[in-house]
Protein backbone atom coordinates (compact mmCIF):
# COMPACT_ATOMS: atom_id res chain seq x y z
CA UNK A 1 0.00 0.00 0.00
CA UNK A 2 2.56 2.83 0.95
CA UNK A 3 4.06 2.15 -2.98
CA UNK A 4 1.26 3.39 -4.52
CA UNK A 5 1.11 6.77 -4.86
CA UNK A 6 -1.50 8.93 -2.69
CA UNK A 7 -4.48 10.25 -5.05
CA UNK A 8 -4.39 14.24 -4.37
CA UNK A 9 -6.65 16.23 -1.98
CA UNK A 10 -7.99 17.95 -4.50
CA UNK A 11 -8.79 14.58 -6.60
CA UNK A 12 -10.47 12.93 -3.30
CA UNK A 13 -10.30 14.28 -0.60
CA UNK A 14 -11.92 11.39 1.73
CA UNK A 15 -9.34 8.83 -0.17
CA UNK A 16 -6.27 10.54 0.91
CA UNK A 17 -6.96 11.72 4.43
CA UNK A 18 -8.03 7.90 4.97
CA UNK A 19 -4.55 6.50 3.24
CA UNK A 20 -2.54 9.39 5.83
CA UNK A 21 -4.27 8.14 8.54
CA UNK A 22 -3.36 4.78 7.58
CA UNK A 23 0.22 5.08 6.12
CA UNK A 24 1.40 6.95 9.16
CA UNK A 25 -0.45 4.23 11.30
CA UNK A 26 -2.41 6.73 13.72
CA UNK A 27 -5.56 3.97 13.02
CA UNK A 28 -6.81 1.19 12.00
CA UNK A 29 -9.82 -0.26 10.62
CA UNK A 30 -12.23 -2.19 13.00
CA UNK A 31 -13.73 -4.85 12.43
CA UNK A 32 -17.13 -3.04 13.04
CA UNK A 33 -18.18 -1.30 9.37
CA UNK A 34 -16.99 2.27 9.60
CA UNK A 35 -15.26 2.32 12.31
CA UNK A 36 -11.58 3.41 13.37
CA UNK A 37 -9.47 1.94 16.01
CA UNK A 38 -6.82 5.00 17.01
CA UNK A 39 -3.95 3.56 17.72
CA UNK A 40 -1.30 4.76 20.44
CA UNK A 41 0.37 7.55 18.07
CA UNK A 42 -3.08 8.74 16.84
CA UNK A 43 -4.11 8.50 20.57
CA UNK A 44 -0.96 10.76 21.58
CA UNK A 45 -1.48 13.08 18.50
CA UNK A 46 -5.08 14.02 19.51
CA UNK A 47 -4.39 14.39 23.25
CA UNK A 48 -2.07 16.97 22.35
CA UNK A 49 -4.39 18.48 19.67
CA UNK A 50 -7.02 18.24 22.81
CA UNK A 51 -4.55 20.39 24.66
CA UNK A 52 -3.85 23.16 22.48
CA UNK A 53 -7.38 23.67 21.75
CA UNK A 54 -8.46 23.51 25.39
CA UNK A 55 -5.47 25.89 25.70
CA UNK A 56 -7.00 28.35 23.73
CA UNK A 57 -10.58 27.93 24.49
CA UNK A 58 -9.95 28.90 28.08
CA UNK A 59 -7.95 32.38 26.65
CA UNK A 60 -11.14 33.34 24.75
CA UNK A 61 -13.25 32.00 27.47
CA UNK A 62 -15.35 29.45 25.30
CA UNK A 63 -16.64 26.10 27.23
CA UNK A 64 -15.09 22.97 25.18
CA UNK A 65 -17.51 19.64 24.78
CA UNK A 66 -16.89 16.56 24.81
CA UNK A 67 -16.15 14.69 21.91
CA UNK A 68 -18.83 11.95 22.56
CA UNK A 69 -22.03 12.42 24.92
CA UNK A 70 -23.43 9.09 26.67
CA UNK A 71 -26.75 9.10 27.71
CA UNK A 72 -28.43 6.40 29.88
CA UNK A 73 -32.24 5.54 30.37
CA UNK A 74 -32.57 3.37 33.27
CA UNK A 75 -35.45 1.11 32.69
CA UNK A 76 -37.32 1.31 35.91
């Protein structure tokens, strides 16, 4: 796979981020349909990402949100 060469971003766009991600081997596909598994690089990558942005969300005084929301119906 990393021979071949990497279609362009302007060509498609979902193609190449997808064969980054890959090539650099921040995920991997699950065996769920659609789904990622980050692996420990990607894991370290977006922690820092998290950081920065949190970093600069509390300068301009904007509340970050969580990347996923869990909600839970209890059945009684």
């Amino acid at each position: 796979m990393s021979e071949e060469k990497l279609p362009t971003r302007a060509e498609n766009f979902s193609e190449w981020y997808n064969q980054v991600v890959q090539r650099a081997e921040l995920a991997d596909y699950a065996p769920v349909r659609g789904c990622m598994v980050v692996r420990p690089y990607g894991w370290s990558l977006w922690e820092n990402i998290q950081a920065a942005l949190d970093r600069r969300f509390k300068y301009t005084t904007v509340m970050s949100m969580p990347l996923f929301r869990f909600s839970f119906r209890c059945p009684f």
